[in-house]
Protein backbone atom coordinates (compact mmCIF):
# COMPACT_ATOMS: atom_id res chain seq x y z
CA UNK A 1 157.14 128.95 109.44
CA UNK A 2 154.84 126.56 110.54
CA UNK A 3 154.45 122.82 109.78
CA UNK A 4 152.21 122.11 107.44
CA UNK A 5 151.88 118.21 107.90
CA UNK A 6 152.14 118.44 111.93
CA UNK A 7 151.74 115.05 113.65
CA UNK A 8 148.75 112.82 113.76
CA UNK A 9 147.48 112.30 117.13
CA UNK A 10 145.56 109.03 116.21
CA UNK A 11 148.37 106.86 116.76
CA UNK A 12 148.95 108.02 120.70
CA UNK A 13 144.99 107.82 121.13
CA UNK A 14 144.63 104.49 119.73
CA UNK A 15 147.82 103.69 122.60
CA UNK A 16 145.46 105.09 125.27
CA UNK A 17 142.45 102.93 124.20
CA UNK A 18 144.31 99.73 124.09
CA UNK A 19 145.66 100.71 127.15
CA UNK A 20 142.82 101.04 128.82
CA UNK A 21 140.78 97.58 127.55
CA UNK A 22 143.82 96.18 128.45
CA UNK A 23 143.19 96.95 132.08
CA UNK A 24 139.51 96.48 131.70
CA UNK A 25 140.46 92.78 130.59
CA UNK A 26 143.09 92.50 133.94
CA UNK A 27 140.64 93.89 136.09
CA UNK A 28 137.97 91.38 134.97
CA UNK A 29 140.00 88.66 134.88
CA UNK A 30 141.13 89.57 138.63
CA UNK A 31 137.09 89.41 139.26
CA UNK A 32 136.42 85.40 137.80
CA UNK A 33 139.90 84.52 139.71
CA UNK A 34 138.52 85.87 143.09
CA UNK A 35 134.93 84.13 142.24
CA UNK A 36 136.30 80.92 140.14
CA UNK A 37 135.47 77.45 141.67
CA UNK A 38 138.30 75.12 141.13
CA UNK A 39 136.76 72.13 143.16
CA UNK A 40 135.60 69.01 141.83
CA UNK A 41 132.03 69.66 142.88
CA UNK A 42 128.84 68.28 140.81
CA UNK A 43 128.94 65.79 138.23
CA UNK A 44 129.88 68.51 135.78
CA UNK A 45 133.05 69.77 137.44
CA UNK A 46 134.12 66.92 138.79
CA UNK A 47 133.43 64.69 135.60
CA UNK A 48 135.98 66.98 133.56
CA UNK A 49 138.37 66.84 136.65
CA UNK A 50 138.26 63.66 137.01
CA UNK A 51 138.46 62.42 133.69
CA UNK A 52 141.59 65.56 133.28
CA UNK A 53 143.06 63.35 135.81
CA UNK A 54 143.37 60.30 133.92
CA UNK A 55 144.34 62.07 130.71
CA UNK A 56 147.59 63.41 132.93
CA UNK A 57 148.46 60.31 133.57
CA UNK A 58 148.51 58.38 130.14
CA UNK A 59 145.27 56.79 131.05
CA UNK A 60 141.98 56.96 129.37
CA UNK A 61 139.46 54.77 131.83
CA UNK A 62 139.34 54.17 135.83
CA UNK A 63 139.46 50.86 137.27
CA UNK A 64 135.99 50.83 139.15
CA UNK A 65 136.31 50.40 142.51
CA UNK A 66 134.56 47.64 143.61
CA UNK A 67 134.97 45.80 147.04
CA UNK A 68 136.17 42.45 146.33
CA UNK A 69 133.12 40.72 147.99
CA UNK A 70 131.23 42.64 145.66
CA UNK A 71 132.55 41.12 142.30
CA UNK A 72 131.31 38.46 139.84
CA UNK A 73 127.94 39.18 141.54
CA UNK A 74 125.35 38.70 138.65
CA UNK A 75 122.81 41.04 140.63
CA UNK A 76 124.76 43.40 141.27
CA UNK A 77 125.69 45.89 138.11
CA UNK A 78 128.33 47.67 137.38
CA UNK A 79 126.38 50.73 137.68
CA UNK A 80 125.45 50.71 141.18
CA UNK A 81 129.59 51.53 141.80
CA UNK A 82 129.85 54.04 138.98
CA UNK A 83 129.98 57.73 140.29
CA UNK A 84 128.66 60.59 137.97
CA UNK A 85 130.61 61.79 135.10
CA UNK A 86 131.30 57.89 134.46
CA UNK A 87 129.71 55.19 132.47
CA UNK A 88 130.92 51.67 133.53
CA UNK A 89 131.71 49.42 130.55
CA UNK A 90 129.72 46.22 130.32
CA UNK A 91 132.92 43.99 128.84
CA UNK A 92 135.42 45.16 131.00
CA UNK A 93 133.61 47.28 134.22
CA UNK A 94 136.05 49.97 133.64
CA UNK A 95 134.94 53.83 134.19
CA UNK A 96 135.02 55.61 131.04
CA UNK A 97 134.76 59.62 131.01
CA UNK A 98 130.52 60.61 130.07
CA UNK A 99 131.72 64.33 129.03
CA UNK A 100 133.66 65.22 125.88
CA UNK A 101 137.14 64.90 126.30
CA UNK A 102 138.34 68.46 124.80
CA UNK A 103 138.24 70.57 127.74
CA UNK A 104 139.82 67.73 130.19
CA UNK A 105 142.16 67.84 127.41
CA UNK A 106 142.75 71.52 128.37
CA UNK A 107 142.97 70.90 132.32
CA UNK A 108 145.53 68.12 132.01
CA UNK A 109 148.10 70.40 129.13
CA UNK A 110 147.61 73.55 131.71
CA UNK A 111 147.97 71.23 134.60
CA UNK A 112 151.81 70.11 132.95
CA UNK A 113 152.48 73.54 132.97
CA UNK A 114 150.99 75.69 136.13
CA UNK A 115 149.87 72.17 138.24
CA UNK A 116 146.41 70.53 138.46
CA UNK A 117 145.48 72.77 141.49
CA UNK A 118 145.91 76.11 139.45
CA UNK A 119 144.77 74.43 136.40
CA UNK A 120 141.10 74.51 136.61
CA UNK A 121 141.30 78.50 137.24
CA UNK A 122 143.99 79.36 134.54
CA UNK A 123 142.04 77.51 131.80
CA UNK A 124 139.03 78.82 133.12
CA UNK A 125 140.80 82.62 133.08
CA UNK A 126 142.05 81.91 129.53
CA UNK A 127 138.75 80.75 128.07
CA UNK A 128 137.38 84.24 129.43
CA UNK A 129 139.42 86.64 128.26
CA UNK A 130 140.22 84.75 125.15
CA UNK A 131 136.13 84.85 124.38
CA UNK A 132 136.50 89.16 124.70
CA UNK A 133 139.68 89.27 122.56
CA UNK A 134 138.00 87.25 119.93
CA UNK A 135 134.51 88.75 119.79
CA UNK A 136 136.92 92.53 119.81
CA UNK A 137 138.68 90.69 117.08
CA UNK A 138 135.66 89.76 115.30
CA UNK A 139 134.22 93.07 115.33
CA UNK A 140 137.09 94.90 114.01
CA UNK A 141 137.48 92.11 111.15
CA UNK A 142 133.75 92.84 109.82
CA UNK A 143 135.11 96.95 109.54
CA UNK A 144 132.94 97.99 113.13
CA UNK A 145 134.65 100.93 115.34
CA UNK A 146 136.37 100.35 117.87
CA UNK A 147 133.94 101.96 120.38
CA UNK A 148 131.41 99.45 119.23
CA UNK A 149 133.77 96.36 119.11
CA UNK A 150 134.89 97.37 122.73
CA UNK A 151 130.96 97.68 123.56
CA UNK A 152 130.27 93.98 122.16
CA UNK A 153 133.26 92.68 124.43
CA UNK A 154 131.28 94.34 127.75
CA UNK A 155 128.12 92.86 126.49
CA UNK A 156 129.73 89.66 126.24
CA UNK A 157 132.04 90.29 129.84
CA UNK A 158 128.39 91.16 131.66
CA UNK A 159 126.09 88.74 130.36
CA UNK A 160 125.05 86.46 133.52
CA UNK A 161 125.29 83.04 131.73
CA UNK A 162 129.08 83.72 130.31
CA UNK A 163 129.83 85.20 133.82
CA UNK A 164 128.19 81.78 135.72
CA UNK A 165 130.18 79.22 133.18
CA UNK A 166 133.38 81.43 133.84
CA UNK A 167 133.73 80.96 137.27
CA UNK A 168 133.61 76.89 137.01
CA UNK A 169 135.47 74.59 135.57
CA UNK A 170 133.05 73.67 132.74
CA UNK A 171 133.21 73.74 128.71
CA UNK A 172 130.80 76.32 127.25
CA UNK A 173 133.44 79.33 127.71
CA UNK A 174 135.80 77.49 125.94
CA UNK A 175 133.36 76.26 123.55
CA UNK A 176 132.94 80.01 123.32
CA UNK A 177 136.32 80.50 122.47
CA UNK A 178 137.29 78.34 119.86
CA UNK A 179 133.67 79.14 118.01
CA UNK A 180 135.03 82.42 117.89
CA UNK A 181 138.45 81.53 116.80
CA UNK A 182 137.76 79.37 114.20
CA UNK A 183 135.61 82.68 112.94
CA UNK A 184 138.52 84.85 112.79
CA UNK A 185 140.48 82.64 111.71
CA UNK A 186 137.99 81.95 108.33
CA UNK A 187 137.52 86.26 108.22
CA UNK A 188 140.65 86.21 107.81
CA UNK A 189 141.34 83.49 105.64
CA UNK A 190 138.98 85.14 102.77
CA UNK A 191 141.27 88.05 102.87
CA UNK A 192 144.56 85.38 101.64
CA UNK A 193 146.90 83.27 103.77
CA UNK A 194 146.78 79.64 103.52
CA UNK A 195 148.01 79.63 106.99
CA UNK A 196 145.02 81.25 108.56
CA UNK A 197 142.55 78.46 106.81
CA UNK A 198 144.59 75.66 108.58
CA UNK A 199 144.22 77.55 111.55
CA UNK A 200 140.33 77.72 110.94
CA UNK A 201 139.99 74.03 110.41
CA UNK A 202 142.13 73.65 113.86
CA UNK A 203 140.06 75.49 115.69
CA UNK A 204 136.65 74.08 114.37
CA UNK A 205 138.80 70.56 115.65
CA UNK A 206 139.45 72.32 118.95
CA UNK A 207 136.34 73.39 119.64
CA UNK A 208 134.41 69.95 118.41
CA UNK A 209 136.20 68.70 121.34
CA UNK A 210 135.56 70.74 123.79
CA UNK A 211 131.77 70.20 122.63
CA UNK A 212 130.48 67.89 119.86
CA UNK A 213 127.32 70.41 118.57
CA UNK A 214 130.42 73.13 118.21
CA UNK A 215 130.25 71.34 114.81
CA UNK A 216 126.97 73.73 114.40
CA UNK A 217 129.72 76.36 113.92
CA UNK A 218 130.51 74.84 110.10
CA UNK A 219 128.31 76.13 107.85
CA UNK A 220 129.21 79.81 109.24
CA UNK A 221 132.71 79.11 108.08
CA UNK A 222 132.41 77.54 104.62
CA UNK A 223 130.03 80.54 104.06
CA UNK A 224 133.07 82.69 105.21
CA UNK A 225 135.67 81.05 103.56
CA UNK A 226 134.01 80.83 100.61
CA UNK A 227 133.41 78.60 97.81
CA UNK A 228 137.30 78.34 97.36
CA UNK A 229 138.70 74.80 96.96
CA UNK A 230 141.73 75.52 97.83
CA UNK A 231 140.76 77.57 101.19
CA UNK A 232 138.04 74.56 102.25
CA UNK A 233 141.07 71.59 101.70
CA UNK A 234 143.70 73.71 103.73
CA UNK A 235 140.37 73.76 106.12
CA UNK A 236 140.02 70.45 105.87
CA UNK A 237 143.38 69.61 106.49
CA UNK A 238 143.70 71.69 109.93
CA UNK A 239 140.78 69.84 111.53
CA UNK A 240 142.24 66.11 110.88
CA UNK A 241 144.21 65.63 113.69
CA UNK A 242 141.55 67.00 116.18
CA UNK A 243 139.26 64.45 114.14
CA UNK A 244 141.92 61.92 114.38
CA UNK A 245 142.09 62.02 117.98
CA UNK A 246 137.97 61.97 118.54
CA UNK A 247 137.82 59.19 116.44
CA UNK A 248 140.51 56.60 118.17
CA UNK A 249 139.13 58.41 121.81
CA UNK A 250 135.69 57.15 120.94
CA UNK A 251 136.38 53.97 119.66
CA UNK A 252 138.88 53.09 122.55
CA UNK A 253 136.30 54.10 125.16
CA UNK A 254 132.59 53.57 124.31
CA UNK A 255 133.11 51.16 120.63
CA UNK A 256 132.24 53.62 117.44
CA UNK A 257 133.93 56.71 116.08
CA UNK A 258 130.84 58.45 116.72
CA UNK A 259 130.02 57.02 119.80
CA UNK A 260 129.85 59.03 122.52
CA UNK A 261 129.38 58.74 126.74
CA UNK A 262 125.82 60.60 126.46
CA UNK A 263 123.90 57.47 126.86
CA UNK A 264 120.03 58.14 124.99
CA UNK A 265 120.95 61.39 124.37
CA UNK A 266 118.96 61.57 121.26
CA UNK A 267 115.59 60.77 124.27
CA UNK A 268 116.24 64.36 125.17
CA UNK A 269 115.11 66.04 122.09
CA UNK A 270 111.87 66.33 120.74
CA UNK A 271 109.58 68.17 118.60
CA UNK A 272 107.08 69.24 121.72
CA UNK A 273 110.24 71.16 123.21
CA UNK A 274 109.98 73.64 120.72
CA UNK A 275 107.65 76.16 121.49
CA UNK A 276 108.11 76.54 125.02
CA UNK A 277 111.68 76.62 124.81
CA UNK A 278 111.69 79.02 122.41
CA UNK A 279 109.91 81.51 124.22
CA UNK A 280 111.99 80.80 127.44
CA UNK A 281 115.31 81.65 124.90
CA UNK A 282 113.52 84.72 123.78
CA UNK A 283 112.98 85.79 127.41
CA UNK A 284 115.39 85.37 128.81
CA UNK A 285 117.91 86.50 126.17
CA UNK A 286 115.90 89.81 126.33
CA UNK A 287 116.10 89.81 130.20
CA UNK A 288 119.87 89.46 130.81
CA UNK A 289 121.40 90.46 127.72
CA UNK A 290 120.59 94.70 126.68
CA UNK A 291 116.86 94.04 124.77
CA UNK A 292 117.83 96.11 121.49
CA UNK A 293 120.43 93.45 120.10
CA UNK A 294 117.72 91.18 119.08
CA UNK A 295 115.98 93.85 116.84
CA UNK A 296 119.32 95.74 115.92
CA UNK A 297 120.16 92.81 113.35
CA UNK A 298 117.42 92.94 111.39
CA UNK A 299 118.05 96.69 110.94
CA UNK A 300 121.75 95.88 110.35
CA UNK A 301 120.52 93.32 106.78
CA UNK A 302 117.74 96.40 106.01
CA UNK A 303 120.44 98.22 105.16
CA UNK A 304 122.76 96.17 103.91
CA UNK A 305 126.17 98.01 104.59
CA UNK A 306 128.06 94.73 104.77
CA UNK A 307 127.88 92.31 101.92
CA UNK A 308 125.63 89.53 102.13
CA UNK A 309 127.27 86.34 102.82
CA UNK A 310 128.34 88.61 106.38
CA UNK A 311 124.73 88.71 107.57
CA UNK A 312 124.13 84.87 106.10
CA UNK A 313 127.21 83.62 108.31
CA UNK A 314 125.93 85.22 111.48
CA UNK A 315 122.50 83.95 110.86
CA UNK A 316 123.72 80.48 110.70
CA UNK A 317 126.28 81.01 113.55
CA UNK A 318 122.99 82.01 116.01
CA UNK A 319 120.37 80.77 114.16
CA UNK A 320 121.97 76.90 114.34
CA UNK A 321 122.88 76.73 118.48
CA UNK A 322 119.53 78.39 118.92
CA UNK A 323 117.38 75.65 116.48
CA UNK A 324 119.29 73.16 117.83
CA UNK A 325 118.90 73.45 121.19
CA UNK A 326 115.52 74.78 121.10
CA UNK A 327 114.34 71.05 121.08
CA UNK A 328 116.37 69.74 123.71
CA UNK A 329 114.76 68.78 126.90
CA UNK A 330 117.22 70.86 129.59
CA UNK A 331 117.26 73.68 127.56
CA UNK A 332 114.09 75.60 129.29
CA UNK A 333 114.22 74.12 132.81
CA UNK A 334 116.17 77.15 133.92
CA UNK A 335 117.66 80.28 133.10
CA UNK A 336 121.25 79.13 133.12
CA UNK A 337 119.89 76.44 130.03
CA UNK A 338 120.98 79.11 127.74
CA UNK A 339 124.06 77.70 128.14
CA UNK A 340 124.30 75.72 125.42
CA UNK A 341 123.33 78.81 123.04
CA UNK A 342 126.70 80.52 124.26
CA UNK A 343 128.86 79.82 121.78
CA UNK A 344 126.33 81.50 119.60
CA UNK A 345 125.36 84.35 121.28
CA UNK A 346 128.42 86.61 119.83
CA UNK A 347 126.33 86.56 116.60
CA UNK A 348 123.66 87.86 117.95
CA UNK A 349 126.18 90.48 119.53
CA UNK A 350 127.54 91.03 116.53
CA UNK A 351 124.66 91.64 114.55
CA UNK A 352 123.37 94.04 116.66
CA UNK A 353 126.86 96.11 116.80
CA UNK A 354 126.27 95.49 113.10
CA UNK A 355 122.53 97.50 113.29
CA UNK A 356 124.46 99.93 115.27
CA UNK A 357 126.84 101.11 112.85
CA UNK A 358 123.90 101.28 110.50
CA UNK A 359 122.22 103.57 112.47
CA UNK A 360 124.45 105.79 113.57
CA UNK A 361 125.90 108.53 111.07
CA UNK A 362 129.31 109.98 112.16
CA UNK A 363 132.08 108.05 115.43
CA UNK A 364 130.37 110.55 117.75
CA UNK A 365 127.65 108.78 117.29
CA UNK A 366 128.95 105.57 117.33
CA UNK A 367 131.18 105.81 120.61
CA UNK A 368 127.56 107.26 122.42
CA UNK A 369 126.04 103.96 121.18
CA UNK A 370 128.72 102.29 122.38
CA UNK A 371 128.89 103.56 125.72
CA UNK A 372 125.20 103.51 126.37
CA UNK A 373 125.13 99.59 125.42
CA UNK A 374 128.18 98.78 127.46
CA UNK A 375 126.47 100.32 130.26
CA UNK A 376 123.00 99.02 129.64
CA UNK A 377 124.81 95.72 129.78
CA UNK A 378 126.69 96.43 132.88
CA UNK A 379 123.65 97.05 134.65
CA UNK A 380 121.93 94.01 133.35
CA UNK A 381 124.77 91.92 134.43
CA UNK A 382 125.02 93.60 138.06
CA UNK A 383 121.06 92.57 138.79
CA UNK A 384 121.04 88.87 137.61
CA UNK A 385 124.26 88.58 138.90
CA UNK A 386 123.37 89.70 142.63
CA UNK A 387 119.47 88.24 141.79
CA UNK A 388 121.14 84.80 141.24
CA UNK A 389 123.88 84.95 143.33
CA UNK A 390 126.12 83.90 141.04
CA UNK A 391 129.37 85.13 143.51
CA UNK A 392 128.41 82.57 145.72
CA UNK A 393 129.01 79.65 143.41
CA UNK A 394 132.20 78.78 144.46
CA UNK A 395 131.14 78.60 148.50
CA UNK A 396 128.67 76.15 147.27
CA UNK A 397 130.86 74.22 145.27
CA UNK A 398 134.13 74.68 148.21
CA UNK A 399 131.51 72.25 150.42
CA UNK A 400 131.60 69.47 147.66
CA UNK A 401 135.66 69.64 149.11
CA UNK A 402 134.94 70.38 152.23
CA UNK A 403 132.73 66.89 152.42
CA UNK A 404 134.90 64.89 151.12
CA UNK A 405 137.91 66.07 153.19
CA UNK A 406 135.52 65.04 156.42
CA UNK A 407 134.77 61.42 154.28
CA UNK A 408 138.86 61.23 154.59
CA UNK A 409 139.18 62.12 158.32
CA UNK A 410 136.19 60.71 159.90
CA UNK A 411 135.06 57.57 157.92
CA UNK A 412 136.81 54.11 158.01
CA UNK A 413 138.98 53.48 155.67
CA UNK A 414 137.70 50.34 153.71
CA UNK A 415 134.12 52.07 154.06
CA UNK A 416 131.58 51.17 151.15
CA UNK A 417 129.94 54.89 150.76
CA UNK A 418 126.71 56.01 149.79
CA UNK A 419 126.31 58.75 147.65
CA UNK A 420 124.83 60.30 144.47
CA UNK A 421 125.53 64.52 144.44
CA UNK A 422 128.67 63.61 145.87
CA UNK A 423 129.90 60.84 144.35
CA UNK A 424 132.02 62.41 141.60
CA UNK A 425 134.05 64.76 144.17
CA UNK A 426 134.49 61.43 146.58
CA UNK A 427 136.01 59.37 143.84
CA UNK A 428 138.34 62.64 143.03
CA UNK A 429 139.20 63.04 146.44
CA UNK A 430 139.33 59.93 148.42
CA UNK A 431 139.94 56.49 147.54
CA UNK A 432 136.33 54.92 148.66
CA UNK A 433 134.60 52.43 147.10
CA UNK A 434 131.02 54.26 146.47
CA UNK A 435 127.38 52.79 145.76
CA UNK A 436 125.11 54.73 143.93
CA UNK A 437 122.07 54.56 146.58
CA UNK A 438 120.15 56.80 143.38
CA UNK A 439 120.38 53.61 142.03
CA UNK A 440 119.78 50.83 143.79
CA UNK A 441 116.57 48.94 144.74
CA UNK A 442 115.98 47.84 148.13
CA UNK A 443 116.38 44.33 147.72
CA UNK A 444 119.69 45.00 145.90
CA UNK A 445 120.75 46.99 149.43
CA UNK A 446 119.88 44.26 151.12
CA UNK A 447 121.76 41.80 149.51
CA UNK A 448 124.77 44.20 149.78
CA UNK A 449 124.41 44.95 152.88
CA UNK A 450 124.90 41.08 153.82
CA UNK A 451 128.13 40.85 152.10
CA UNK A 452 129.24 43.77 153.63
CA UNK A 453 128.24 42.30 157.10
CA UNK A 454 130.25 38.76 156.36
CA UNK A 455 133.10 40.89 154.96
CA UNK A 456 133.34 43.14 158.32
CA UNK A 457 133.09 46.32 155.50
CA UNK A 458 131.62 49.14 157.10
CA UNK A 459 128.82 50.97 155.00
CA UNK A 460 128.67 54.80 155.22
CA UNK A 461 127.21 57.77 153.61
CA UNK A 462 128.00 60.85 152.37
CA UNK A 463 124.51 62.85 151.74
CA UNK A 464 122.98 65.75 151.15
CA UNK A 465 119.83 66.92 153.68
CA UNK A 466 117.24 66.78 150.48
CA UNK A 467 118.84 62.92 149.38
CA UNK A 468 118.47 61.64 153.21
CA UNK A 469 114.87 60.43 153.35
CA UNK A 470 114.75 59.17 150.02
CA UNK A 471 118.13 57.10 150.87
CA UNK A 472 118.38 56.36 154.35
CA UNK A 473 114.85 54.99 154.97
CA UNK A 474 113.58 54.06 151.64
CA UNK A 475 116.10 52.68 149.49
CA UNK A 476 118.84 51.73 152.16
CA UNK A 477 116.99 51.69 155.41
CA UNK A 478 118.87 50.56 158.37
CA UNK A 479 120.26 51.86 161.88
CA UNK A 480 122.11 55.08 160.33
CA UNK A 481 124.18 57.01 163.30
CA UNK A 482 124.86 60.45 161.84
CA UNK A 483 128.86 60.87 162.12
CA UNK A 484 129.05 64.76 161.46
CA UNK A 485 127.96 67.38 159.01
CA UNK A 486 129.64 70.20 156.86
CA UNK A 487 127.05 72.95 156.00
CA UNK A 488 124.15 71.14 153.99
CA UNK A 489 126.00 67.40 153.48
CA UNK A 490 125.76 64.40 156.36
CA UNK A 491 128.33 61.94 157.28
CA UNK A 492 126.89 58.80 157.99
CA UNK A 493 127.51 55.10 159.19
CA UNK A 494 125.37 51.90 159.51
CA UNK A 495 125.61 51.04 162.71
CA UNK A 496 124.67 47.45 163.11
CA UNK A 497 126.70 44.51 164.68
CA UNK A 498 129.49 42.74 162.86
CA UNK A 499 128.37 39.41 161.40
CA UNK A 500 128.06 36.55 164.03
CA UNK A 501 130.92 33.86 163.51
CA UNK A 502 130.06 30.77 161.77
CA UNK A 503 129.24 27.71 164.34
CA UNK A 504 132.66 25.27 164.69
C-alpha cells in the first residue's frame, strides 16, 4: 500500500539553496579579503584609522605635533601642522577627528577583539556580507522568492561602487549596512515585537554614526513602522544612546551637539548642482548597475501587488540619498561619487525585484528572471571592475605604507616634513612633526625655514611626483636633494648649511 502523504522535498531543497549562497557569500568574502586595503592611505582611510586609534586608547583628540621653536608663533597657524582627516582647534591646538566617529567606532571595538592590524579588513568583511544578508533579508520580508531575493544580493555583491568602498577601510558599506538593518528591523517590527522596534531605533543610531545623512533613512521607517505610538517610542527609545553619544562627541570636540568636523560643508551644496548631477546619477546608475531596475519599479506600483505604504517607503529610502546628494558639489566629479547614494541603492534594487515578481506569472518564471539579472549584473560588475581597475586599489594604497616606512628609515629623526597626500599615513605611522606645504605661503616657509635653521631641525619632504613643482619650487623653494623614492612618492631633504653661530 502506498503512502499517501509521502515526504515533502521542499525542506531538503531549501537546505541545498542556503547551502549554496552560503558559499557564494564565503567565496566573495574570500575575494574583498584578497583585494581589501587595510593601510592608512588618503585622508579618507587614514582619517578613520587614525582617529580609530585614539578612540582605542580612551582618547578623543591628538596633541598636534608642533616643533617647539614653532609655538606661540602668531604667524604661524595651527593649520599649517594639521594633517588631513584633522581639524586643529583654535583654543587649545589639539587635532580633533574631521570624519564621523561611527565607523572608527567600529575599527577600535573589532580592533579589542581581532587587533588593529586585522581590524580594518574584518570590519570591512563584515560590513560586506552583512549588506547581502540584509538586502536577502529584506527581500524575503516584503514576500519576494527566493530566486529573486538571491538575485538582488548579486546585484548588490557586483555593483562596482559597493565592490570599490568594500575593499577600503571607509564608511559607506557600513552605512549600507545599518540602513538596511534598521529596515528589517522596522519590517519586522509592523508584524509585533517590541523588541524588534528598539532594535530599529538602534540601528537608525548606528548608522547616524557611521554617517550623519543616514538620518535620510527616517522617514522610510516611520512609514514602515507605522503610525503606532507605541512602536515609534520603543523607536525612539533604541536610538538614545547612539544620540547620546553624538551629542557629548560633538560637543567635546568641535563646541555644539550638532557640530560637526566638516568645516563649510553647507558651501558644497547648491541649487546649480542639480541638473548635471542628476544626469551623471542617472548614467551612471544605468551603466554599472543591470539598466532594467530603474524602470522595473514603476511597473512594480502599476500593479500594485504590495500594499502601498511598501512602494512609499522605498521611494523615500532612494528617492531621499538621491535628492540629497544630487546638489552636492562631489557628487558628479566622478563615477565613484555615487557613493554617497549607496546606502540607498537597495531600494532601487528592491523595487525592481519588486517589478519582477509583478511580471512574472509562475517560480519558473521568477528563478529565469532571477538568474538572467544576477548574471546581467555579474557581467556589469566584471567590465567596470577590470575598466577601473578597482583590484589594484590596495597596491596603490600599500605605497601610502610603503612611504612612510622609508620616512622612518631614511629621514632624521627630529625632521619637520612636508607633505599634503601623505600627511595622514605619516602622522599614523611615524612620529614626525609635518607642515602642510598645501598650505602655506611662501613668506610663511620662509619664516619657518629660519627657525628651523637656528634650531638645527632638518626640513624634509615626503611628496608625490604631481605635488613636487607646486611645493618644492613655488611654495617652499630651496636646495631640495632628493633622498630616495618608492614607486610614485619622493623622499626629500633641504640641504642647506646649519645656522652660523652667533658672534662671542
Amino acid at each position: 500500500m502506498s503512502n499517501p502523504n509521502p515526504p515533502a522535498a521542499r525542506p531538503r531543497a531549501r537546505a541545498v539553496w542556503f547551502g549554496l549562497g552560503g558559499f557564494a557569500l564565503v567565496l566573495y568574502g574570500a575575494f574583498l579579503a584578497w583585494h581589501f586595503s587595510p593601510f592608512a592611505g588618503g585622508s579618507d582611510s587614514s582619517g578613520y584609522l587614525n582617529s580609530a586609534r585614539l578612540l582605542a586608547s580612551g582618547r578623543l583628540t591628538a596633541e598636534a605635533r608642533v616643533p617647539v621653536e614653532f609655538r606661540d608663533q602668531a604667524d604661524l597657524p595651527g593649520a599649517l601642522f594639521q594633517p588631513l582627516g584633522f581639524i586643529a582647534a583654535a583654543e587649545t591646538g589639539r587635532l580633533a577627528p574631521t570624519y564621523a566617529v561611527g565607523l572608527p567606532l567600529h575599527l577600535a571595538l573589532a580592533g579589542q577583539i581581532v587587533g588593529p592590524t586585522l581590524a580594518p579588513t574584518a570590519v570591512g568583511l563584515l560590513a560586506a556580507l552583512a549588506s547581502l544578508a540584509l538586502l536577502y533579508a529584506v527581500a524575503r520580508e516584503l514576500k519576494l522568492d527566493a530566486s529573486l531575493a538571491a538575485a538582488g544580493a548579486a546585484v548588490l555583491a557586483a555593483f562596482p561602487v559597493f565592490i570599490f568602498m568594500s575593499i577600503q577601510p571607509l564608511s559607506d558599506t557600513p552605512a549600507t549596512a545599518w540602513c538596511l538593518a534598521a529596515v528589517l528591523a522596522a519590517l519586522r517590527a509592523a508584524r509585533g515585537g517590541s523588541h524588534w522596534a528598539i532594535a530599529c531605533g538602534a540601528a537608525v543610531g548606528v548608522a547616524v554614526l557611521v554617517r550623519a545623512t543616514n538620518a535620510l533613512v527616517l522617514p522610510t521607517v516611520v512609514v514602515l513602522l507605522g503610525w503606532d505610538a507605541r512602536r515609534l517610542a520603543l523607536a525612539l527609545l533604541g536610538g538614545l544612546p547612539a544620540a547620546a553619544w553624538l551629542g557629548f562627541y560633538n560637543h567635546a570636540l568641535y563646541g555644539g551637539v550638532l557640530q560637526s568636523g566638516y568645516v563649510n560643508l553647507g558651501e558644497a551644496f547648491a541649487w546649480r548642482y542639480g541638473a548635471p548631477t542628476l544626469a551623471h546619477i542617472a548614467q551612471w546608475l544605468a551603466l554599472m548597475l543591470p539598466a532594467v531596475l530603474l524602470g522595473l519599479p514603476f511597473i512594480a506600483v502599476a500593479r500594485r501587488t504590495r500594499p502601498a505604504r511598501i512602494g512609499l517607503a522605498l521611494a523615500l529610502w532612494f528617492g531621499a540619498f538621491a535628492g540629497f546628494y544630487t546638489f552636492y558639489e562631489f557628487t558628479r566629479e566622478v563615477w565613484w561619487g555615487l557613493r554617497f547614494l549607496l546606502p540607498g541603492v537597495p531600494a532601487l534594487i528592491l523595487g525592481g525585484l519588486l517589478g519582477l515578481d509583478a511580471v512574472a506569472n509562475s517560480s519558473r518564471a521568477r528563478a529565469a528572471f532571477a538568474t538572467a539579472l544576477a548574471l546581467w549584473a555579474a557581467g556589469l560588475g566584471w567590465f567596470w571592475t577590470k575598466e577601473n581597475h578597482l583590484l589594484l586599489t590596495r597596491s596603490y594604497e600599500q605605497a601610502y605604507a610603503e612611504a612612510a616606512g622609508a620616512a622612518r628609515a631614511q629621514l632624521p629623526k627630529d625632521a619637520l616634513v612636508l607633505a599634503h597626500h601623505q600627511s595622514g599615513a605619516l602622522f599614523h605611522s611615524t612620529d614626525f612633526a609635518i607642515l602642510r606645504w598645501d598650505q602655506i605661503r611662501a613668506d610663511q616657509f620662509e619664516r619657518c625655514r629660519a627657525l628651523a635653521r637656528l634650531a638645527g631641525r632638518p626640513i624634509c619632504a615626503v611628496l608625490f611626483d604631481v605635488e613636487e613643482k607646486d611645493a618644492l619650487q613655488q611654495r617652499c623653494a630651496g636646495p631640495w636633494r632628493q633622498l630616495g623614492r618608492v614607486r610614485n612618492i619622493g623622499l626629500w631633504l633641504l640641504d642647506e648649511p646649519p645656522a652660523a653661530a652667533p658672534a662671542r
